[in-house]
N, C-alpha and C. Protein backbone atom coordinates (compact mmCIF):
# COMPACT_ATOMS: atom_id res chain seq x y z
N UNK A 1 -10.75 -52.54 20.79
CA UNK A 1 -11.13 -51.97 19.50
C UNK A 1 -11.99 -50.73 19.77
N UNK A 2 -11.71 -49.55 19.36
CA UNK A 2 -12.51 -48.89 19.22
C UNK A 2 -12.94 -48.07 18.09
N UNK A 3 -13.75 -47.07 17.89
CA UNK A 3 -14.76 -46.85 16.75
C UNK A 3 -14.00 -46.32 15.19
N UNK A 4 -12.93 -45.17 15.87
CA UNK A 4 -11.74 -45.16 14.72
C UNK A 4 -11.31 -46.54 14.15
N UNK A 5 -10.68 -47.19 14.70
CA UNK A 5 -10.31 -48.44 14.45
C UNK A 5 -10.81 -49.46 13.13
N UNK A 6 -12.74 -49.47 14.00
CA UNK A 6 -13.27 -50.06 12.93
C UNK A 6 -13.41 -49.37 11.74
N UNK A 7 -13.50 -48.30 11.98
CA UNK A 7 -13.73 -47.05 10.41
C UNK A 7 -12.81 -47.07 9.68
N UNK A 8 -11.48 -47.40 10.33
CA UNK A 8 -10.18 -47.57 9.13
C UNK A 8 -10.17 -48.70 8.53
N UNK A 9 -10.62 -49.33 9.30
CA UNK A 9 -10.68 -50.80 9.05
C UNK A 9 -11.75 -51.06 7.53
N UNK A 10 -12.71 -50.49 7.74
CA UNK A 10 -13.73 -50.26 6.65
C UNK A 10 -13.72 -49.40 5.83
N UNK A 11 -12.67 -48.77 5.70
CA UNK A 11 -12.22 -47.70 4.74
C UNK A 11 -11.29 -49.02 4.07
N UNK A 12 -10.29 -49.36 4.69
CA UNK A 12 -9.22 -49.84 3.94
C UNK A 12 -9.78 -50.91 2.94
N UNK A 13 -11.13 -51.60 3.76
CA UNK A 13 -12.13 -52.61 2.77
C UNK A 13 -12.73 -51.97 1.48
N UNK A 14 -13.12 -50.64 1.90
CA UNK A 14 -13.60 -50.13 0.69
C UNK A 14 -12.26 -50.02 -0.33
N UNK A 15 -11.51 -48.91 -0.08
CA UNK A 15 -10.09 -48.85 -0.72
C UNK A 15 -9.59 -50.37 -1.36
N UNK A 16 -9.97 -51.67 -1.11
CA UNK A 16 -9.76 -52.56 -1.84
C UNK A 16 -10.82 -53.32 -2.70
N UNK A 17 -11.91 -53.12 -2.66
CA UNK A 17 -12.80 -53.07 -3.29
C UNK A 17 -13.12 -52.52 -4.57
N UNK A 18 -12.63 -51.28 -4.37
CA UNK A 18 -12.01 -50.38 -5.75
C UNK A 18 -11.18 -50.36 -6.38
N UNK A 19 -10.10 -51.32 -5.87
CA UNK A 19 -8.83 -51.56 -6.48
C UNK A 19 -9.36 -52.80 -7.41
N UNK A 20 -9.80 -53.39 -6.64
CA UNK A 20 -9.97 -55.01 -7.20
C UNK A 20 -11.42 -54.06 -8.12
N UNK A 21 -12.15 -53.65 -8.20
CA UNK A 21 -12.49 -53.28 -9.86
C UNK A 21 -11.71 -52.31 -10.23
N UNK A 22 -10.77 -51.46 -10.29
CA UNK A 22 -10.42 -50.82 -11.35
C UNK A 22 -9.55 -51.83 -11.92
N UNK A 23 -8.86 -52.72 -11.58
CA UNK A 23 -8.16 -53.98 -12.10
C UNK A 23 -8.54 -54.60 -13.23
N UNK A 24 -9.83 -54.75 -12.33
CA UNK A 24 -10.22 -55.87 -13.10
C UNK A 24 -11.08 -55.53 -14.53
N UNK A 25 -11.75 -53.65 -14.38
CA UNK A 25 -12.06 -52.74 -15.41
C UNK A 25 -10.65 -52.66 -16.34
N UNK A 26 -9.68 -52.37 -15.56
CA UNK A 26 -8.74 -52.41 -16.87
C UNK A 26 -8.40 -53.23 -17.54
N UNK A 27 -8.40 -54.65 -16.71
CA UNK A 27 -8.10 -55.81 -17.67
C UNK A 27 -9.14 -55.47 -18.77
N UNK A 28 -10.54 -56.08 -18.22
CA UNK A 28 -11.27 -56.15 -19.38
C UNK A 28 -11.15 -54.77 -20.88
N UNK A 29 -10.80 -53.65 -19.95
CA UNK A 29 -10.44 -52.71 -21.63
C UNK A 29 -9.24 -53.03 -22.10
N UNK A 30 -8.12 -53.93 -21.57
CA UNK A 30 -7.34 -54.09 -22.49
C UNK A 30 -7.35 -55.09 -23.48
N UNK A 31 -8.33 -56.49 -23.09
CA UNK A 31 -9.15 -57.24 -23.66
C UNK A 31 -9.77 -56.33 -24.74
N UNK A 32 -10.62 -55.70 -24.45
CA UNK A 32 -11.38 -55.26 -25.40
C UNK A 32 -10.67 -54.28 -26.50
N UNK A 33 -9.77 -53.71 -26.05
CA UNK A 33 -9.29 -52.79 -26.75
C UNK A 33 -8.20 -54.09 -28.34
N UNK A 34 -8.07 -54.85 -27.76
CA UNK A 34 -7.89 -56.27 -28.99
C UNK A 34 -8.53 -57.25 -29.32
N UNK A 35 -9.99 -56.90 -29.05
CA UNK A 35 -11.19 -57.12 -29.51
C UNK A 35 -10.99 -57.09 -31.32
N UNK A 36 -10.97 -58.67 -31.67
CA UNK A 36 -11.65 -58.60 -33.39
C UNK A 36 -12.48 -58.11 -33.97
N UNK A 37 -13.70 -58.58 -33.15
CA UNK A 37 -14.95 -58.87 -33.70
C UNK A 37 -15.85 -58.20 -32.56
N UNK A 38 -17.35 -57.79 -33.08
CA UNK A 38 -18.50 -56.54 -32.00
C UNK A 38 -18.33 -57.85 -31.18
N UNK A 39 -18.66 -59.43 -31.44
CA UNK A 39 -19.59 -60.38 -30.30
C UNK A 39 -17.87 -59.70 -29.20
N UNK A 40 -17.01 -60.12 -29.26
CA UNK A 40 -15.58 -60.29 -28.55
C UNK A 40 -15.59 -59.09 -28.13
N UNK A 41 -15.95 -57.76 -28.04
CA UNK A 41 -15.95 -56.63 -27.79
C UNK A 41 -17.09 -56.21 -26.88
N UNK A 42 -18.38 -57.00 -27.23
CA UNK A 42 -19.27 -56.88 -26.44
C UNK A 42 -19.10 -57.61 -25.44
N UNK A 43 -18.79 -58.65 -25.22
CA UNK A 43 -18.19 -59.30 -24.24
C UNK A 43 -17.77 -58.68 -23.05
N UNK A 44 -16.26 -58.25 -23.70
CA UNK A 44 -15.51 -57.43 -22.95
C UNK A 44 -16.12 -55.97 -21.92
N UNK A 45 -16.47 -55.37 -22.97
CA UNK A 45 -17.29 -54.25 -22.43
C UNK A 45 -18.72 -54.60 -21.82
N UNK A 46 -19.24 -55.90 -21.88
CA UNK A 46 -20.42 -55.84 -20.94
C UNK A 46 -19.85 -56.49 -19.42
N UNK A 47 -18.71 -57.44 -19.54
CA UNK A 47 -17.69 -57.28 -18.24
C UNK A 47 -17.76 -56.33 -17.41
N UNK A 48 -17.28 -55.19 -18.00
CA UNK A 48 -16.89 -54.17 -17.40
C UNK A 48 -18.15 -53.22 -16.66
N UNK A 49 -19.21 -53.11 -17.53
CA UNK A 49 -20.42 -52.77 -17.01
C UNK A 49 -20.59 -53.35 -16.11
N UNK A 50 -20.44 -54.45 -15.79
CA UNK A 50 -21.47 -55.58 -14.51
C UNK A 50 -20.64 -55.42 -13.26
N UNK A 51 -18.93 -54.81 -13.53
CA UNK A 51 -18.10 -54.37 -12.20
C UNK A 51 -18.55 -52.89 -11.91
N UNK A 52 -18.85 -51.72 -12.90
CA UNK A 52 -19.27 -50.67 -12.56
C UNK A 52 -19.87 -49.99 -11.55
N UNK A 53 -20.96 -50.74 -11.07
CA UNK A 53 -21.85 -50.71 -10.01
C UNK A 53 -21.00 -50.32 -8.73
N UNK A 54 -19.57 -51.35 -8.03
CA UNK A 54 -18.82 -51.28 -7.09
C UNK A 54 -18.39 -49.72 -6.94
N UNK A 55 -17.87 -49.06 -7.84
CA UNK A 55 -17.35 -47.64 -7.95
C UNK A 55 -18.02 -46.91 -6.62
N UNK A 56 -19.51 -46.51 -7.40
CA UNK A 56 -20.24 -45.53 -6.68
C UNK A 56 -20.38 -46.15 -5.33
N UNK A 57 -20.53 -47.86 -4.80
CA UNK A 57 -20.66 -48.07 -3.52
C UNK A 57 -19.32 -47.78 -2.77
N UNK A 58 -18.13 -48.22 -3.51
CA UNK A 58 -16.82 -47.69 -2.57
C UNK A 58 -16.98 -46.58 -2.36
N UNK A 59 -16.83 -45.26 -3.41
CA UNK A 59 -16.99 -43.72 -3.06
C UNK A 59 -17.95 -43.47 -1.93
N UNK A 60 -18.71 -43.98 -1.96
CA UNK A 60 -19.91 -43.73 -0.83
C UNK A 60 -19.11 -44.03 0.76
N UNK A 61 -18.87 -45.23 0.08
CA UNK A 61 -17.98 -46.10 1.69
C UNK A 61 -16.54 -45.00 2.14
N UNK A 62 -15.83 -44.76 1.26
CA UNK A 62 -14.51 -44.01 1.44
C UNK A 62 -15.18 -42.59 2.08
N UNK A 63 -16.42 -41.78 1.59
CA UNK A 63 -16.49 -40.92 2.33
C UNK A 63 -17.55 -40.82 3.53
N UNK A 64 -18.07 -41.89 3.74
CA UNK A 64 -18.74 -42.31 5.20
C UNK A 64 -17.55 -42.22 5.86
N UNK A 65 -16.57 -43.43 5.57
CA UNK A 65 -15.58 -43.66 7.03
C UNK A 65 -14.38 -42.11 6.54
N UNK A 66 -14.43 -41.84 5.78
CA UNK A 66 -13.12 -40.89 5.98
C UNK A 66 -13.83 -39.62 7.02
N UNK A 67 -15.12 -39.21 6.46
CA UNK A 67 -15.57 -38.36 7.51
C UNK A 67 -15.53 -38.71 8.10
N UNK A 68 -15.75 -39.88 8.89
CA UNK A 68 -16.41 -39.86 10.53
C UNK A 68 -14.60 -39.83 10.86
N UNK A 69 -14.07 -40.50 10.21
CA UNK A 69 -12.03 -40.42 10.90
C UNK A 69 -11.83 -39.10 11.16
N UNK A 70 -12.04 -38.66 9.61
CA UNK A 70 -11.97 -37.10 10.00
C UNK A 70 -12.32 -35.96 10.92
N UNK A 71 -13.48 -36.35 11.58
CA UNK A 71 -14.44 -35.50 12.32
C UNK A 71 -13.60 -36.26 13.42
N UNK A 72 -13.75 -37.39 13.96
CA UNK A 72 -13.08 -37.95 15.02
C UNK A 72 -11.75 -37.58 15.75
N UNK A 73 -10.72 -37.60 14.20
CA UNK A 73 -9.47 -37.45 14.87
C UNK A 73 -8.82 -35.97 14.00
N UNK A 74 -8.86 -36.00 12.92
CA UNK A 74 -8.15 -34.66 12.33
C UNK A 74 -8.54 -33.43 12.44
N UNK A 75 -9.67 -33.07 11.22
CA UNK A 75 -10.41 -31.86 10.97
C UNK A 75 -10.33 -31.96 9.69
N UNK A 76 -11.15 -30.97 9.07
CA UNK A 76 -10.94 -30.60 7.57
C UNK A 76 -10.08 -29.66 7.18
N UNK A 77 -9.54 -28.97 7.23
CA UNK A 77 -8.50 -28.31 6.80
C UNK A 77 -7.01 -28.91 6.85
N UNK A 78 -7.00 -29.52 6.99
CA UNK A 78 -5.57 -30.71 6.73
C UNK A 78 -4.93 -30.96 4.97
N UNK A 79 -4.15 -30.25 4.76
CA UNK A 79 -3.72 -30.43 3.27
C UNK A 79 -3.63 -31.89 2.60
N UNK A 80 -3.25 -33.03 3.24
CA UNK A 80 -3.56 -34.10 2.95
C UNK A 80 -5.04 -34.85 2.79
N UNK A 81 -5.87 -34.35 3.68
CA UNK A 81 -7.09 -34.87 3.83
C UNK A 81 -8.06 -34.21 2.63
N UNK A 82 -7.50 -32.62 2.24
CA UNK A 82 -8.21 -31.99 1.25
C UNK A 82 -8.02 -32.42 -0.09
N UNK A 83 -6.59 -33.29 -0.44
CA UNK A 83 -6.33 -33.34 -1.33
C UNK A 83 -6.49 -34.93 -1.50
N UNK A 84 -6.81 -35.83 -0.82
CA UNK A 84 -7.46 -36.69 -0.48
C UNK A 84 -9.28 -36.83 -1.25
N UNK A 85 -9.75 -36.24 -1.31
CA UNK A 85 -11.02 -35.65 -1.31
C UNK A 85 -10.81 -34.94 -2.69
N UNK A 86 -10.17 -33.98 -3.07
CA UNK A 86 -10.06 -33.55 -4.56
C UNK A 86 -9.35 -34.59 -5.40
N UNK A 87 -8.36 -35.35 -5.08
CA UNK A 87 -8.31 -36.95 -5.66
C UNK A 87 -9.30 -37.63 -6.25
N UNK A 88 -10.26 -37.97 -5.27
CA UNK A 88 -11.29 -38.91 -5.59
C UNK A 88 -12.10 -38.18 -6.43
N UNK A 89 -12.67 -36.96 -5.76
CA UNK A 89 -13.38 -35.87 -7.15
C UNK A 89 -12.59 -36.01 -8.36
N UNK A 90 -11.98 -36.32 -8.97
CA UNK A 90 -11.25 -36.14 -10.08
C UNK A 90 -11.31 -37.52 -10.74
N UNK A 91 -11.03 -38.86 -9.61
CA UNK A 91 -11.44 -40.05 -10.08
C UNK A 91 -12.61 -40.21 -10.52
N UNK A 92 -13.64 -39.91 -9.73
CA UNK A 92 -15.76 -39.87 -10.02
C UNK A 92 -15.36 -39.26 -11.33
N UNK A 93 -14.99 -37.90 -11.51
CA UNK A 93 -15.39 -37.25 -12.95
C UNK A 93 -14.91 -37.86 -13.96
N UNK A 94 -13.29 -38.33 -14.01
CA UNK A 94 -12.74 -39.18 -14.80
C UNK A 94 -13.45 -40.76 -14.65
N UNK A 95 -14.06 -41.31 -13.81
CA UNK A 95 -14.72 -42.42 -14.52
C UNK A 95 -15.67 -42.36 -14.77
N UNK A 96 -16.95 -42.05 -14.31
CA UNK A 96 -18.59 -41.54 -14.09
C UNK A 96 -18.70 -40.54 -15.64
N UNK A 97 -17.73 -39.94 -15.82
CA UNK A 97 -17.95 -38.68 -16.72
C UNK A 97 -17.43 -39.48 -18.02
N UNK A 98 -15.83 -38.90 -18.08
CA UNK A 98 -15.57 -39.57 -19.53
C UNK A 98 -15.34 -40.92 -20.30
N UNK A 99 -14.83 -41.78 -19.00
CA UNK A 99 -14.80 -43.10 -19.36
C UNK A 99 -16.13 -43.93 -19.08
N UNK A 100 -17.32 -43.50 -18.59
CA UNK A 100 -18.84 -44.10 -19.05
C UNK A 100 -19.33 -43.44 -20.24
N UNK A 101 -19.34 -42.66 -20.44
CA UNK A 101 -19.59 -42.07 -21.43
C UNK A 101 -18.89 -42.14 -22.97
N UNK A 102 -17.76 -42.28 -22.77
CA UNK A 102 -16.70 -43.60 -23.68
C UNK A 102 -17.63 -44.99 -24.35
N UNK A 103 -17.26 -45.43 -23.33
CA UNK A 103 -18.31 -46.78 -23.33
C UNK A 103 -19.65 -46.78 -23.90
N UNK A 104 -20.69 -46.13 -23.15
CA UNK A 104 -21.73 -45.50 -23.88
C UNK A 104 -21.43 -45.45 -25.27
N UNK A 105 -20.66 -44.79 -25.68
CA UNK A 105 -20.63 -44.57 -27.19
C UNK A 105 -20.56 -45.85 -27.96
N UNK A 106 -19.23 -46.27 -27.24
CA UNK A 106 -18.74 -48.08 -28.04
C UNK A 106 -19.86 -48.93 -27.77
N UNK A 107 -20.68 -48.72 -27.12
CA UNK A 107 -21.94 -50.14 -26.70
C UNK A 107 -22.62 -49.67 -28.02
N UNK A 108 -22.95 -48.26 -27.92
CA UNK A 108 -24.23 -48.02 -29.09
C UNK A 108 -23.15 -48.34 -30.76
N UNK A 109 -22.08 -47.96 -30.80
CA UNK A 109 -21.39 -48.29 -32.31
C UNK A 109 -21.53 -49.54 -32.47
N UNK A 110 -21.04 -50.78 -31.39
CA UNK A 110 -21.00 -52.24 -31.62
C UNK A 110 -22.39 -52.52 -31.76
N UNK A 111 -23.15 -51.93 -31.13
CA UNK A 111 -24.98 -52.67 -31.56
C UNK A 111 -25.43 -52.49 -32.72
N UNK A 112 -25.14 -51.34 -33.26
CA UNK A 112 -25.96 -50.77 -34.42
C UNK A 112 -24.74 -50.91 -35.79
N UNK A 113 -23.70 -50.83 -35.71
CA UNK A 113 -22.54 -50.86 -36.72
C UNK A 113 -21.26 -52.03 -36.32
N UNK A 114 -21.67 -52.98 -35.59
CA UNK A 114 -20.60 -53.80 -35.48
C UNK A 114 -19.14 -53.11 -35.20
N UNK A 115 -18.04 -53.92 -35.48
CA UNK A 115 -16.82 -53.34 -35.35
C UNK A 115 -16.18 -52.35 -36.72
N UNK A 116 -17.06 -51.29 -36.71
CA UNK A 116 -16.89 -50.38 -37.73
C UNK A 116 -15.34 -49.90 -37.65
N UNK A 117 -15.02 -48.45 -38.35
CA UNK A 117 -13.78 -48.10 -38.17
C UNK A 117 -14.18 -47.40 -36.92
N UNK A 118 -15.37 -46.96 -36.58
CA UNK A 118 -15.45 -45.94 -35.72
C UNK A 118 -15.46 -46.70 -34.51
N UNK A 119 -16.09 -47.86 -34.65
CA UNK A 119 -16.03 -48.54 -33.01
C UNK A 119 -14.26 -48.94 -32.94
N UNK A 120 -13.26 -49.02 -33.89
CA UNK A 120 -11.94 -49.28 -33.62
C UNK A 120 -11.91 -48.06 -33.25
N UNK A 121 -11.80 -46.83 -33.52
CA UNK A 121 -11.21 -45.83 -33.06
C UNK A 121 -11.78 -45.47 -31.61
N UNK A 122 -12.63 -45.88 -31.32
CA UNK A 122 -13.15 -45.92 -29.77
C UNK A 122 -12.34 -46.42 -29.01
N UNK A 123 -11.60 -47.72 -29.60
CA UNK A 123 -11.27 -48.82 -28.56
C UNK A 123 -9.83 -48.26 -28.55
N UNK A 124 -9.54 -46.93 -28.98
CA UNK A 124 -8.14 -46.22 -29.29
C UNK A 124 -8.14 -45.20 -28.75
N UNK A 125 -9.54 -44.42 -28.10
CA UNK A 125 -9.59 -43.25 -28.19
C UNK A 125 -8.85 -42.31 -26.84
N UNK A 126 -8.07 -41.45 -27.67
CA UNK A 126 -7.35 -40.88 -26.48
C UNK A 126 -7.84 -40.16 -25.17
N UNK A 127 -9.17 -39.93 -25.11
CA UNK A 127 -9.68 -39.15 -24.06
C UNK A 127 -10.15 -40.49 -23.06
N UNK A 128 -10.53 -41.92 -23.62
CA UNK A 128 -10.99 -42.24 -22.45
C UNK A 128 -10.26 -42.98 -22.12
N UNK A 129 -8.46 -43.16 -23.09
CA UNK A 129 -7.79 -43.59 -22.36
C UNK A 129 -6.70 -43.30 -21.37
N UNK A 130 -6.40 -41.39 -21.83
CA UNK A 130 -6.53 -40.55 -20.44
C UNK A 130 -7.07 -40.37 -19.47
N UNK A 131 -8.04 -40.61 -19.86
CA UNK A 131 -8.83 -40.73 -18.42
C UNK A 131 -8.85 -42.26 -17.26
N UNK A 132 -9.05 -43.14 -18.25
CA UNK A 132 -8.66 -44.62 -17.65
C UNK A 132 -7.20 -44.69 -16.67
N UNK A 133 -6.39 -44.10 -17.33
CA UNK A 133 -5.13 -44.18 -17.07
C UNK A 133 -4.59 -43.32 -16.01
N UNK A 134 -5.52 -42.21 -15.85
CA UNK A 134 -5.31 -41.12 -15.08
C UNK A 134 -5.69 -41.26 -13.78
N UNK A 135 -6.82 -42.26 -13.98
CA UNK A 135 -7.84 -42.57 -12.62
C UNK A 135 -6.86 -43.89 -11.93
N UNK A 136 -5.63 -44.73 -12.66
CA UNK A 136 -5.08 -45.16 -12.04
C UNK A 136 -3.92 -44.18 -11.34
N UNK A 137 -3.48 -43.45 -12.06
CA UNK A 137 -2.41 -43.06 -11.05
C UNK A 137 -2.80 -41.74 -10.26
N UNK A 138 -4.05 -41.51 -10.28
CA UNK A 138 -4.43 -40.87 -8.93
C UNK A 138 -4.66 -41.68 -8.02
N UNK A 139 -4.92 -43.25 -7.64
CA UNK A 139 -5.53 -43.83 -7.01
C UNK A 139 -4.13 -44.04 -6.08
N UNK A 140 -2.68 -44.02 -6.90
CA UNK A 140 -1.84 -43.90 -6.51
C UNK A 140 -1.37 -42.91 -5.48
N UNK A 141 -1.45 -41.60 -6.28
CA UNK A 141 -1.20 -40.27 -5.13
C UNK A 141 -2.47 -40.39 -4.13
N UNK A 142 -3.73 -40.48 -4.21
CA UNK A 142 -4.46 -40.33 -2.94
C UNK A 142 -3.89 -41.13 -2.28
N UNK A 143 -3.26 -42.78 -1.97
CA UNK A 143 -2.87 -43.63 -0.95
C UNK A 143 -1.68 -43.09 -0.66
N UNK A 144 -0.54 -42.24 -1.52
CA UNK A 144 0.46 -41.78 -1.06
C UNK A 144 0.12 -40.52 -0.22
N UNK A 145 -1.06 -39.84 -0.40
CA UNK A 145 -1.10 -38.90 0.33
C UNK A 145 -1.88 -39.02 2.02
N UNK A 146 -2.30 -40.35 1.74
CA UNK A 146 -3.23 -40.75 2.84
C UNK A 146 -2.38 -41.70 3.68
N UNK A 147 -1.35 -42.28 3.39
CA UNK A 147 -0.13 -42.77 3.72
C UNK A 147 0.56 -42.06 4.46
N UNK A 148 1.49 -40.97 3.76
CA UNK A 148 2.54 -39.84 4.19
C UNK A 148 1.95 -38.93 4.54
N UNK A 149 0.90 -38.95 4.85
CA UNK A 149 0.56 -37.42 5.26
C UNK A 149 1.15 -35.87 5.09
N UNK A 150 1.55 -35.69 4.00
CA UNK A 150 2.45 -34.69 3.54
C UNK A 150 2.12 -33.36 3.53
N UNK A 151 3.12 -32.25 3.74
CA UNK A 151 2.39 -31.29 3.78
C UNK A 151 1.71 -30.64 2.33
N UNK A 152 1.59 -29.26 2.41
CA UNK A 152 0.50 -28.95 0.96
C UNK A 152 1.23 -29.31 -0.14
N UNK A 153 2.62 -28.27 -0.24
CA UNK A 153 2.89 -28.69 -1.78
C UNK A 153 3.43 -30.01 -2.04
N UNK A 154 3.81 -30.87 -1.28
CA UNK A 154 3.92 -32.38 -1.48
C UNK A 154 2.52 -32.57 -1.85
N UNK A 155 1.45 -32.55 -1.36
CA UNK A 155 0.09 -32.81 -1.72
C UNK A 155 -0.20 -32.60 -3.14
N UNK A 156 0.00 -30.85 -3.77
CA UNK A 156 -0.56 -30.26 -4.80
C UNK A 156 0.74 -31.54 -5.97
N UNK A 157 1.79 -31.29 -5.54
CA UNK A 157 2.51 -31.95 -6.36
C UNK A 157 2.54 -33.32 -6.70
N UNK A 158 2.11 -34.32 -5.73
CA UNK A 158 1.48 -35.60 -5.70
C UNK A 158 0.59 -35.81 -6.81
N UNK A 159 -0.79 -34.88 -6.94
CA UNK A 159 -1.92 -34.58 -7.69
C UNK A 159 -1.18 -34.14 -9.06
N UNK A 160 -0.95 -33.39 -9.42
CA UNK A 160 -0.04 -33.11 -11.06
C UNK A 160 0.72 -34.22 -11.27
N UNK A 161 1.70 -34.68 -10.68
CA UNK A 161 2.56 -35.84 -10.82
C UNK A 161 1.61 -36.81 -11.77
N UNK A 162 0.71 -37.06 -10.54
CA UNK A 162 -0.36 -38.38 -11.19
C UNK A 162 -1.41 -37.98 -12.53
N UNK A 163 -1.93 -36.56 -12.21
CA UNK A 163 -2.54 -36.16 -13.73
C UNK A 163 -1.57 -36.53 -15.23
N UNK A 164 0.08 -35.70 -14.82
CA UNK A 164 0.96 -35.96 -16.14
C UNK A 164 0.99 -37.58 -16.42
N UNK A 165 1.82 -38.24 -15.12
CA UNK A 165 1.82 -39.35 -15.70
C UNK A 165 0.44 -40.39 -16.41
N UNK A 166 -0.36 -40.18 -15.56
CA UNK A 166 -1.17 -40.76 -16.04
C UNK A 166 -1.94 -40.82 -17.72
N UNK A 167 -1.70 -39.73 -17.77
CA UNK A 167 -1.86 -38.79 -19.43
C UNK A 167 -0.65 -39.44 -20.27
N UNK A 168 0.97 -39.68 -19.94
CA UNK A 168 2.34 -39.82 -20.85
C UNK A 168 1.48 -41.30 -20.36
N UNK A 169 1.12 -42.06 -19.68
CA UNK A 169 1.14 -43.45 -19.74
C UNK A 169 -0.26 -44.05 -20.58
N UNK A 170 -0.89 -43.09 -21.19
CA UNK A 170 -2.06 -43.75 -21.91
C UNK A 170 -1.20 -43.09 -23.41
N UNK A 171 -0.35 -42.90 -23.53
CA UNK A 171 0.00 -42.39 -25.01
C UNK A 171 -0.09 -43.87 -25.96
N UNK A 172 0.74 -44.99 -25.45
CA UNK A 172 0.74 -45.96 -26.18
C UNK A 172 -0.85 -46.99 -26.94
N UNK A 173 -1.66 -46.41 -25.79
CA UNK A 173 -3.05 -47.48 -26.34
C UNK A 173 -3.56 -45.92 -27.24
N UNK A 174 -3.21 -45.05 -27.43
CA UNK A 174 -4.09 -44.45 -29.01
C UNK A 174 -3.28 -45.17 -30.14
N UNK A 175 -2.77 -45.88 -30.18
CA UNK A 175 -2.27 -46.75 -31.57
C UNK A 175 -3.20 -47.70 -31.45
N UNK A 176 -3.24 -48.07 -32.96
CA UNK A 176 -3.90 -49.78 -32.95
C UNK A 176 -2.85 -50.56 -32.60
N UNK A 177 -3.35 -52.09 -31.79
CA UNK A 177 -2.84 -52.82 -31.22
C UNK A 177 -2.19 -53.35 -32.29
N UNK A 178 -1.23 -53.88 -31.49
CA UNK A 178 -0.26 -55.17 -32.31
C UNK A 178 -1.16 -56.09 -32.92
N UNK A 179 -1.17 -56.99 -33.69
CA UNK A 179 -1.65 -57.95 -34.24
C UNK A 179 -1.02 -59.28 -33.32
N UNK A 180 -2.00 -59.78 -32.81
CA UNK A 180 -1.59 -61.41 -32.05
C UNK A 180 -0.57 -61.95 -32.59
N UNK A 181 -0.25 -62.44 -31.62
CA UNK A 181 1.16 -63.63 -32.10
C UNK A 181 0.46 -64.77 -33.40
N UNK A 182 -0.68 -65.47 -32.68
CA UNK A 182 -1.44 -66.32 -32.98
C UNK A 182 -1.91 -65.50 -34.73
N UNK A 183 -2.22 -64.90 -34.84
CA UNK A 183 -2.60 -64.31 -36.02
C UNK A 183 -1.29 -64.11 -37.45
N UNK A 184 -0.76 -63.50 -36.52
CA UNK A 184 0.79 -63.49 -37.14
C UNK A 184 1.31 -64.35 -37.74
N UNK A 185 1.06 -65.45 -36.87
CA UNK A 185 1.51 -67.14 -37.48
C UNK A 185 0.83 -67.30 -38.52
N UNK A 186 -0.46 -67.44 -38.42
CA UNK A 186 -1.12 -67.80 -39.55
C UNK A 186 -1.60 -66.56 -40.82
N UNK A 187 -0.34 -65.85 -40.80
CA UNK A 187 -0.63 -64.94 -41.97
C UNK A 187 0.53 -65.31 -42.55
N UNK A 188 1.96 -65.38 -42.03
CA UNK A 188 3.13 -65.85 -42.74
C UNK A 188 2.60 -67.11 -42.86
N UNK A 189 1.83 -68.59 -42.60
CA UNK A 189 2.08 -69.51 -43.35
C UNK A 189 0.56 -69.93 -44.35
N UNK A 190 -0.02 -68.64 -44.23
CA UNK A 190 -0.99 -68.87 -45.49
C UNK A 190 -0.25 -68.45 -46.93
């Protein structure tokens, strides 16, 4: 074993660490986002707060061991490794930035106004669910790019790929949710 070795090794720990909360962050907003009631909403969203914390320690971890790999075996000027690195910058801003700040908003509407119209339109709102959505399918192109090692414009194009899709794949949660099965039932037999 030597020192690369363990650093990938502890990269790939971090890299799952972050998976297993953005997962488990998305479950809980899709929970929440069919949230009835503030208690069922607060719930949800104080979930999600208590995984938050992991973020900033993976980012930390991903760029301890990617530098030292980097310094070790590549360099910095590597189109994969740069775009690697502007990936994750884009993840931090898209979660740290608009989707805490999202939240932020919905914690203070559910405390002070319950499940108003405005805290529904939160749990709809298209910016932080572009952004939610976006931060998954970059998480995608950085492992494809850290994977394939591709050259630049495979790189640059990797990065747009995952911005569009990620943007066409949050179109469906700006609607209000379906109404439960369970609910459904008991509206046709009241």
């Amino acid at each position: 074993m030597n020192a690369y070795s363990l650093a990938l090794f502890i990269h790939l720990l971090f890299v799952l660490v972050a998976c297993a909360a953005a997962s488990l962050t998305t479950f809980a907003a899709l929970r929440l986002r069919q949230a009835d009631n503030a208690p069922e909403a607060t719930l949800w969203l104080s979930l999600t707060q208590r995984i938050v914390p992991a973020f900033p320690v993976s980012v930390l971890g991903l760029l301890g061991t990617g530098a030292f790999m980097t310094h070790q075996r590549w360099g910095w000027s590597i189109p994969w490794i740069e775009t690697a690195l502007v990936g994750l910058g884009l993840i931090v801003l898209l979660g740290s930035g608009i989707e805490a700040g999202r939240a932020r908003k919905l914690g203070r509407e559910l405390s002070t106004e319950g499940m108003s119209s405005r805290a529904r339109r939160l749990l709809r709102d298209p910016l932080a669910w572009s952004a939610k959505m976006t931060t998954l399918t970059l998480v995608v192109a950085v492992v494809f790019v850290m994977a394939v090692k591709p050259d630049a414009p495979v790189c640059v194009a990797s990065i747009f790929t995952a911005l569009v899709a990620g943007v066409l794949a949050a179109v469906p949660m700006y609607r209000a949710p379906r109404v439960r099965t369970s609910e459904a039932v008991g509206s046709v037999t009241s």
